[in-house]
C-alpha atoms as a PDB file:
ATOM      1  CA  UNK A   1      -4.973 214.296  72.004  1.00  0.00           C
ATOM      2  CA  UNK A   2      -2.695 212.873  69.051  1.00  0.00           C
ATOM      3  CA  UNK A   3      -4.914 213.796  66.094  1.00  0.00           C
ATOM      4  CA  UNK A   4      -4.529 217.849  67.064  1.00  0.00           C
ATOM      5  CA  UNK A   5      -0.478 217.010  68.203  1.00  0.00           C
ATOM      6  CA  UNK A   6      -0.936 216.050  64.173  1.00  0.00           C
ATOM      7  CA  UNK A   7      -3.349 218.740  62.564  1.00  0.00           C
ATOM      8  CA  UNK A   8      -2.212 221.883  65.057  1.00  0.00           C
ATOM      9  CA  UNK A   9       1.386 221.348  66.725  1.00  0.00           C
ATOM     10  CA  UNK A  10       3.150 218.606  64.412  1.00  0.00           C
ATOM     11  CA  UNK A  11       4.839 217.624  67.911  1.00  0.00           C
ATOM     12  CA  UNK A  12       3.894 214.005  67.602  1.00  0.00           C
ATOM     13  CA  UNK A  13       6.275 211.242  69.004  1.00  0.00           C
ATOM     14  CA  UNK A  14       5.084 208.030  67.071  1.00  0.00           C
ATOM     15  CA  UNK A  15       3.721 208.023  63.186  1.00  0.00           C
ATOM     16  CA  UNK A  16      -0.338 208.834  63.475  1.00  0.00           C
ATOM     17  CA  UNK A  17      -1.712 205.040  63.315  1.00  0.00           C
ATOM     18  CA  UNK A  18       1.010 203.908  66.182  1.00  0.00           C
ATOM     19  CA  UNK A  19      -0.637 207.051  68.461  1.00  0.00           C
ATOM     20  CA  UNK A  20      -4.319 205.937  67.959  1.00  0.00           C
ATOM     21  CA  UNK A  21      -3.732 202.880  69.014  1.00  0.00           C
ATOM     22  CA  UNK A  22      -1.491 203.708  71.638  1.00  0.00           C
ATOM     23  CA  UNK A  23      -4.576 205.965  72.682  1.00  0.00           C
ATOM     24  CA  UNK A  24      -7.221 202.949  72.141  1.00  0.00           C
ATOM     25  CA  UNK A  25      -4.596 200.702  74.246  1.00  0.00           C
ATOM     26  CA  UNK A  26      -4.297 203.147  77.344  1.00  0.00           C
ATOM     27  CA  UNK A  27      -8.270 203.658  77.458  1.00  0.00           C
ATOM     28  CA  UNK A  28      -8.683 200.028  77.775  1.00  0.00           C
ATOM     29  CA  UNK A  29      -6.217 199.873  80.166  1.00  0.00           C
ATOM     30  CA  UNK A  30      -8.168 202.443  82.138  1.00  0.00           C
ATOM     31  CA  UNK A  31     -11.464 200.237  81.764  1.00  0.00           C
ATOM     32  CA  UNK A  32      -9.450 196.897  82.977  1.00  0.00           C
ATOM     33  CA  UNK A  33      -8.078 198.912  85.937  1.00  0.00           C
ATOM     34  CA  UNK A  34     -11.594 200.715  86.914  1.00  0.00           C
ATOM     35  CA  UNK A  35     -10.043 204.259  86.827  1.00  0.00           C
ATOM     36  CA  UNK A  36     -13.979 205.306  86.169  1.00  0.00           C
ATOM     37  CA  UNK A  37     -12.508 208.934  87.563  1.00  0.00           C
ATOM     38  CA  UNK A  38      -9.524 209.505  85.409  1.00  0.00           C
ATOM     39  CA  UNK A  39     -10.096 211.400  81.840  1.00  0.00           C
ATOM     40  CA  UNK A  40      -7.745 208.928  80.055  1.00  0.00           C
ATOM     41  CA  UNK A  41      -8.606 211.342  77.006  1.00  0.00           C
ATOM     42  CA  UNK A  42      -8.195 215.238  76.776  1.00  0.00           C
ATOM     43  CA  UNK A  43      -9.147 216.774  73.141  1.00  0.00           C
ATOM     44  CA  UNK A  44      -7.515 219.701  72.631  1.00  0.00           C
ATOM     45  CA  UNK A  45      -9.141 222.560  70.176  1.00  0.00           C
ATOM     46  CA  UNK A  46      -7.265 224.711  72.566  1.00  0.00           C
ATOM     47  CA  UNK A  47      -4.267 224.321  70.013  1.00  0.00           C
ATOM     48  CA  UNK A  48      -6.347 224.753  66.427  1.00  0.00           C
ATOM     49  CA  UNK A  49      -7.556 227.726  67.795  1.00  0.00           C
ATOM     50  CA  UNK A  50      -3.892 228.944  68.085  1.00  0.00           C
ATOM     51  CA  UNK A  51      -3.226 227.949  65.053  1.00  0.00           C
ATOM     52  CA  UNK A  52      -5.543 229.898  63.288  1.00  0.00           C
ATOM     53  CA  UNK A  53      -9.280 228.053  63.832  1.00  0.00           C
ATOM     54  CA  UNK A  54     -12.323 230.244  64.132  1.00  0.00           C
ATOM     55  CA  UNK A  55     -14.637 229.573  67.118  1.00  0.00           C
ATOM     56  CA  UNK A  56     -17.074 227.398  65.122  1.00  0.00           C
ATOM     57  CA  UNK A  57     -13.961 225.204  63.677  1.00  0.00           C
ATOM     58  CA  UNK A  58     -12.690 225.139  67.418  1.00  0.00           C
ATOM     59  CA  UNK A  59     -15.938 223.596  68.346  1.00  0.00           C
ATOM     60  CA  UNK A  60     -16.135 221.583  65.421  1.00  0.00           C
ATOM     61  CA  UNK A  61     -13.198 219.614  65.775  1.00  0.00           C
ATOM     62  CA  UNK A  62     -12.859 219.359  69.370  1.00  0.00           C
ATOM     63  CA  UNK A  63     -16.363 216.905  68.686  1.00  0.00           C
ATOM     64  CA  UNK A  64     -15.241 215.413  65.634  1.00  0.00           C
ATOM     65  CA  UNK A  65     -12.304 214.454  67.249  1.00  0.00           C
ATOM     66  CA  UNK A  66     -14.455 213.000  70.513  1.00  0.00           C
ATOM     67  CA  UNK A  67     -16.244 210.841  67.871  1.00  0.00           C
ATOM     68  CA  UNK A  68     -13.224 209.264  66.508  1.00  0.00           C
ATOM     69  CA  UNK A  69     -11.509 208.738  70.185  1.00  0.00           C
ATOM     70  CA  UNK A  70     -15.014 207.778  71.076  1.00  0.00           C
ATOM     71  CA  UNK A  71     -14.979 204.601  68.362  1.00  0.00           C
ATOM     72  CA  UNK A  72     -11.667 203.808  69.964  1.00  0.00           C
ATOM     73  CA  UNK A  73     -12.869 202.884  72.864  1.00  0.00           C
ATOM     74  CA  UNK A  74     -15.803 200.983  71.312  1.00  0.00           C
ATOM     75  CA  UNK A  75     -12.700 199.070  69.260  1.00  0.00           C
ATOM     76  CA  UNK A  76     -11.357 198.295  72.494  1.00  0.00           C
ATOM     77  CA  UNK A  77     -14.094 197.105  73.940  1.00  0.00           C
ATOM     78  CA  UNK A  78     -15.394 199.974  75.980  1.00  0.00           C
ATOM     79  CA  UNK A  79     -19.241 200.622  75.949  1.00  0.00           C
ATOM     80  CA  UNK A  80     -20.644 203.954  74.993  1.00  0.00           C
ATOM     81  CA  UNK A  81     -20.708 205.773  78.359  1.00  0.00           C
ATOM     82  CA  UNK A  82     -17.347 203.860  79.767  1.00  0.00           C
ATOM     83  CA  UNK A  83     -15.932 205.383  76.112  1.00  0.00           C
ATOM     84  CA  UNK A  84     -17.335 209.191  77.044  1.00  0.00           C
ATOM     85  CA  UNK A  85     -16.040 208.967  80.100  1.00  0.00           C
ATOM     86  CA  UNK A  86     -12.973 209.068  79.553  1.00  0.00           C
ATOM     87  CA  UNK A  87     -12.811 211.991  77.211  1.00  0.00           C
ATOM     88  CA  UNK A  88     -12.710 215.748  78.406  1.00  0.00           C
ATOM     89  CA  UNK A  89     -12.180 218.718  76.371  1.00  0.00           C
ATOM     90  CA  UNK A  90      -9.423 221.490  76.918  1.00  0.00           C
ATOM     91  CA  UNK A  91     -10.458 224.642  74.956  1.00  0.00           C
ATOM     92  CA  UNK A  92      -9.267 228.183  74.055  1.00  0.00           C
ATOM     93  CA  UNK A  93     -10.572 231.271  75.779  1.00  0.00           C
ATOM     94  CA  UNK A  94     -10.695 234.472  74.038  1.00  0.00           C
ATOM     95  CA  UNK A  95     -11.110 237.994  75.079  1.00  0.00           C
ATOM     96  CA  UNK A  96     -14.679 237.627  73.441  1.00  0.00           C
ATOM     97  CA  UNK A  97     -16.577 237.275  76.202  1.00  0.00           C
ATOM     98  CA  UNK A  98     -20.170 236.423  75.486  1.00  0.00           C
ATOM     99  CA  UNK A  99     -18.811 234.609  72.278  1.00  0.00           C
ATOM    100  CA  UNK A 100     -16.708 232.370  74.499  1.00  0.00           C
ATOM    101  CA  UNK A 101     -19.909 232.119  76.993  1.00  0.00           C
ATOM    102  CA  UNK A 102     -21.841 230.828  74.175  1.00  0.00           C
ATOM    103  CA  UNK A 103     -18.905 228.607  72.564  1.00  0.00           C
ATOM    104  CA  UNK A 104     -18.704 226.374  76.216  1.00  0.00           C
ATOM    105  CA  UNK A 105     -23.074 225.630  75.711  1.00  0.00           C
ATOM    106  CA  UNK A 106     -22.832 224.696  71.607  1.00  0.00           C
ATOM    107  CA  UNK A 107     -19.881 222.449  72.889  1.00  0.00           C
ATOM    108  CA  UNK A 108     -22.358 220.484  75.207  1.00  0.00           C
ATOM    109  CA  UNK A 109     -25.098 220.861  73.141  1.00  0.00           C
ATOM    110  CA  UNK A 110     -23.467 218.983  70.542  1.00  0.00           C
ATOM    111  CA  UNK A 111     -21.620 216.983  72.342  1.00  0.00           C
ATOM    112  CA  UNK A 112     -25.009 215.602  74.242  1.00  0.00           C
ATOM    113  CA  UNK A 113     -26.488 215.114  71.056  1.00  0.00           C
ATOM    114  CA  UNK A 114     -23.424 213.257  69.426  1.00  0.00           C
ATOM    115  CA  UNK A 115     -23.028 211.053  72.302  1.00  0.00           C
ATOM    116  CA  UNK A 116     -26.805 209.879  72.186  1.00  0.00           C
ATOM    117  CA  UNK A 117     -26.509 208.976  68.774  1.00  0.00           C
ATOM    118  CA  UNK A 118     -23.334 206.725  69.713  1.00  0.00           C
ATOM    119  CA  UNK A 119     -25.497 205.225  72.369  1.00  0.00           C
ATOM    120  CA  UNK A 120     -24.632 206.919  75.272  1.00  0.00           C
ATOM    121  CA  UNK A 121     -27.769 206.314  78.151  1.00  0.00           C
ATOM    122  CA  UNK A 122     -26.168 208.464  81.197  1.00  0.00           C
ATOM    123  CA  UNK A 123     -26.076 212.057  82.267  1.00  0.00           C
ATOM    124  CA  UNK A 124     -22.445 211.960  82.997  1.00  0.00           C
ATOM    125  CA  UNK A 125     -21.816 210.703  79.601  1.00  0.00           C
ATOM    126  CA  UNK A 126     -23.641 212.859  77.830  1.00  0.00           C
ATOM    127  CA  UNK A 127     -22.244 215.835  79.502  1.00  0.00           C
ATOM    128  CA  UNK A 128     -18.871 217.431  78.495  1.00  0.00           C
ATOM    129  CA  UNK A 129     -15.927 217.918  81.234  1.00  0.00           C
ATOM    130  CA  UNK A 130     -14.273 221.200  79.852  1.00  0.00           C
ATOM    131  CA  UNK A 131     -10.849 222.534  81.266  1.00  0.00           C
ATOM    132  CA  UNK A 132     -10.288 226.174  79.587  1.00  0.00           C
ATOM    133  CA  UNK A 133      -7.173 227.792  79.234  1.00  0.00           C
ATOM    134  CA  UNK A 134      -7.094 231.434  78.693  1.00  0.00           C
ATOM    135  CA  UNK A 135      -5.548 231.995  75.294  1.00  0.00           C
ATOM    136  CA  UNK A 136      -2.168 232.620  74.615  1.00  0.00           C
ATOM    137  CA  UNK A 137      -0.144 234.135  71.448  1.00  0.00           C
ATOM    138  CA  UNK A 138      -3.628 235.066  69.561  1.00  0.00           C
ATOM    139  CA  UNK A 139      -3.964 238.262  71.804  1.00  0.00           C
ATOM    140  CA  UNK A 140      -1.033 238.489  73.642  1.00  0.00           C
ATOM    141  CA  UNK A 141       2.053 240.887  72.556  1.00  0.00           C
ATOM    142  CA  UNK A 142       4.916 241.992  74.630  1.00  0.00           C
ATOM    143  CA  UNK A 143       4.348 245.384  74.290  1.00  0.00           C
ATOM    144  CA  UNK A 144       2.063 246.820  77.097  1.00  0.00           C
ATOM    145  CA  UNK A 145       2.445 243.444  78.808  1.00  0.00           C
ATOM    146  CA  UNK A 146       0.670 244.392  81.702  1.00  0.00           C
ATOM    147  CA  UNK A 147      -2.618 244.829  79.606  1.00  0.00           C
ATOM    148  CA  UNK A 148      -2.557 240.778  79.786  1.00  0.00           C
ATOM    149  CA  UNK A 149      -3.495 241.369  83.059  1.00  0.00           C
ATOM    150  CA  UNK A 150      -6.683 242.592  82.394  1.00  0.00           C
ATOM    151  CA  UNK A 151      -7.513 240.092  79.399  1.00  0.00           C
ATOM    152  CA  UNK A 152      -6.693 237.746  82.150  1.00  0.00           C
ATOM    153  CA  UNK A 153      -9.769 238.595  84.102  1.00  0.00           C
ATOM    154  CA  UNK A 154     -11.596 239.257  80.872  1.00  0.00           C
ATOM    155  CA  UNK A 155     -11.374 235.336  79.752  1.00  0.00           C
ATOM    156  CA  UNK A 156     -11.578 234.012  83.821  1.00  0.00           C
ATOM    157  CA  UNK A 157     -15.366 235.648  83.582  1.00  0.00           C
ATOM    158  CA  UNK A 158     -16.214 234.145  80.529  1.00  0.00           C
ATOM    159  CA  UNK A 159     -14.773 230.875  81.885  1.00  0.00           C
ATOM    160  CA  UNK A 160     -17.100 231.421  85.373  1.00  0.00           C
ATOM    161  CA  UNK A 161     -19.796 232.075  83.104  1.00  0.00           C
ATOM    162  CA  UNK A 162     -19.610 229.852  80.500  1.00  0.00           C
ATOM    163  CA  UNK A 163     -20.139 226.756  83.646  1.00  0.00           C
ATOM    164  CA  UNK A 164     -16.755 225.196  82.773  1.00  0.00           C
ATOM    165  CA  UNK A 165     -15.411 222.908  84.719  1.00  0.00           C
ATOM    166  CA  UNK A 166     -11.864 224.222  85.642  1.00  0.00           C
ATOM    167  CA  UNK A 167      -9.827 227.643  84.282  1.00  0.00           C
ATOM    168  CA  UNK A 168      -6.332 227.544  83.719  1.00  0.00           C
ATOM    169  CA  UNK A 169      -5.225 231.160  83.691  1.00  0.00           C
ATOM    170  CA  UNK A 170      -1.736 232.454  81.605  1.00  0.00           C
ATOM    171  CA  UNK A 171       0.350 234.380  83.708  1.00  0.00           C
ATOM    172  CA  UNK A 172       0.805 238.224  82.304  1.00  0.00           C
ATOM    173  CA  UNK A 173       4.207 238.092  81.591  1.00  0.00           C
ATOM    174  CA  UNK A 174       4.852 234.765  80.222  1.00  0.00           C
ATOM    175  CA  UNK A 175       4.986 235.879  76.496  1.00  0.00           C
ATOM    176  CA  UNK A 176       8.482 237.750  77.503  1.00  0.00           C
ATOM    177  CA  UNK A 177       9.958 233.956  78.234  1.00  0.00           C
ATOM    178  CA  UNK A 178       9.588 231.437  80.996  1.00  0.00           C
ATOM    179  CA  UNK A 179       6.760 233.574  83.764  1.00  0.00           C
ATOM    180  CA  UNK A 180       8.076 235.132  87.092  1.00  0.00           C
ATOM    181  CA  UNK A 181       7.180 234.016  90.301  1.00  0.00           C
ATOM    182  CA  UNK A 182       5.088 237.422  90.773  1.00  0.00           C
ATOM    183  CA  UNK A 183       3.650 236.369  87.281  1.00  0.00           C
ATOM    184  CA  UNK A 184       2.520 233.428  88.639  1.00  0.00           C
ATOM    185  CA  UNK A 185       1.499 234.062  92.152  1.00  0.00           C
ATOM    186  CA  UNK A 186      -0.805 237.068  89.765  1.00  0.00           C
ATOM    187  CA  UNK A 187      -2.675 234.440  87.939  1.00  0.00           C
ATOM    188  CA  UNK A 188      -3.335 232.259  90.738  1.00  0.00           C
ATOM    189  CA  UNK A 189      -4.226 235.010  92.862  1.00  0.00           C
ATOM    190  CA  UNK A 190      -6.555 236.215  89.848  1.00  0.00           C
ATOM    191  CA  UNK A 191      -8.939 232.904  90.039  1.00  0.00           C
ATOM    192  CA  UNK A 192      -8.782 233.202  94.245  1.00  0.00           C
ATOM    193  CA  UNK A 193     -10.650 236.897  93.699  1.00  0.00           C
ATOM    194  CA  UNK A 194     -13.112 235.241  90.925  1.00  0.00           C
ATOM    195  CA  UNK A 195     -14.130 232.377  93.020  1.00  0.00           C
ATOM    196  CA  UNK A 196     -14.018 234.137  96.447  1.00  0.00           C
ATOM    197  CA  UNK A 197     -14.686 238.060  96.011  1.00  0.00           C
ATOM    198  CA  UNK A 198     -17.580 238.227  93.403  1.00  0.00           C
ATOM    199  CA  UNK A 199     -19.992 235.386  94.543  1.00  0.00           C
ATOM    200  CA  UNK A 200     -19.953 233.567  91.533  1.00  0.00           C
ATOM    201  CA  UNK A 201     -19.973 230.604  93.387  1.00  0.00           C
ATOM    202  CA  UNK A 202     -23.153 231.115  94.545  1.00  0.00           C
ATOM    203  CA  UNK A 203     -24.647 231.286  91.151  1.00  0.00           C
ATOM    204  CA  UNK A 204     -25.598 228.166  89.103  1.00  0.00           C
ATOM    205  CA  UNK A 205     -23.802 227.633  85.591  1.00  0.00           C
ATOM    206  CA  UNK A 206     -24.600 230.699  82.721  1.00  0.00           C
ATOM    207  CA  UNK A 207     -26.567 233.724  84.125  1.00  0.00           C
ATOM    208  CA  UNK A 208     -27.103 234.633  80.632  1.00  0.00           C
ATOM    209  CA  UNK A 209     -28.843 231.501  79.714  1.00  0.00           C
ATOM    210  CA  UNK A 210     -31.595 232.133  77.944  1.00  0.00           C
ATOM    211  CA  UNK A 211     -31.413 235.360  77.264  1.00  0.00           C
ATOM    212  CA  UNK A 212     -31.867 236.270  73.451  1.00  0.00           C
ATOM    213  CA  UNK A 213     -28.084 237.827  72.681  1.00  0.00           C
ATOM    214  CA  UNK A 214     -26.895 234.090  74.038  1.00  0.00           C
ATOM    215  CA  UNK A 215     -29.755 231.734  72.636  1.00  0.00           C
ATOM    216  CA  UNK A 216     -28.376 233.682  68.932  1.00  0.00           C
ATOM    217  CA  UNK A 217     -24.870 233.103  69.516  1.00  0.00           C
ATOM    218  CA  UNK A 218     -25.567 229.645  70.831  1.00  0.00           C
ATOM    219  CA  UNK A 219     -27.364 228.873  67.300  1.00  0.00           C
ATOM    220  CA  UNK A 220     -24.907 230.519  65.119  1.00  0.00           C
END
């Protein structure tokens, strides 16, 4: 994702018009080669969050940003639903928990309904691959580290529950510099209890669909 490398980390490696089309070039190369399952695209609010972004500006960019990756592809000679194909999104997970539940269904909410107005005819266009990451120096301190622990969990559930499609989970002790191997083995260990000991994986997408606290925060 080159625009947020430019808007969020300033770690770009080629001025802003060179990394758009090296973007545009790679997703037709993915077309010409028929890598239908690669995401040769992955938008990253994850990072404007970080840097300051409230949850509505996380969502709000993350799309805006699909739409101009999207008319890449068109430029390169993609169609609409070979173009959303290739883009997933990798977004921020907060300790908020039914905030963050809600933020995952406004993101494919409006991503269905930007995508139909580009064109887009399929379901698997239409629908938004979403990779969360648990959120980093926003809530994390070094002080009382192994509190992280716990906000790990916290932002796994709201992961689970907010139907994404794969959780990347911090490790408790990274902020104090590179993470242990008992650090690591934690957060690993962490998604093996969600997806194993609690039966969420016998539930389908957001139990809390539809129920009035989420239908609000899905509107606001």
């Amino acid at each position: 994702d080159m625009i947020k490398e430019t808007l969020a980390r300033n770690t770009q490696f080629l001025p802003f018009p060179a990394s758009m089309r090296l973007v545009r070039d790679i997703m037709r190369y993915a077309k010409e080669q028929n890598l239908r399952q690669v995401f040769t695209v992955s938008v990253a609010p994850y990072h404007l969050r970080e840097a300051g972004a409230s949850v509505e500006q996380e969502i709000a960019f993350g799309v805006a940003n699909a739409i101009q990756y999207m008319e890449l592809g068109l430029e390169a000679g993609l169609s609409p639903d070979e173009a959303a194909n290739q883009i997933s999104f990798f977004p921020n997970i907060q300790p908020r928990t039914l905030e963050e539940i809600a933020k995952f269904e406004a993101f494919r909410r409006l991503f269905a309904r930007v995508t139909d107005a580009m064109g887009v005819t399929t379901a698997r266009g239409k629908q938004a691959a979403i990779q969360a990451y648990g959120g980093g120096t926003v809530t994390k301190t070094t002080e009382k580290g192994l509190l992280h622990a716990a906000r790990l969990a916290n932002v796994s559930l709201a992961a689970a529950w907010g139907a994404v499609n794969g959780i990347d989970s911090f490790a408790y002790d990274e902020v104090e510099g590179i993470t242990t191997e008992r650090g690591a083995q934690h957060a690993i260990k962490s998604r093996e209890v969600l997806a194993h000991e609690t039966g969420l994986r016998k539930s389908v997408g957001n139990p809390l669909a539809g129920s009035q606290v989420m239908n609000y925060l899905v509107d606001r």
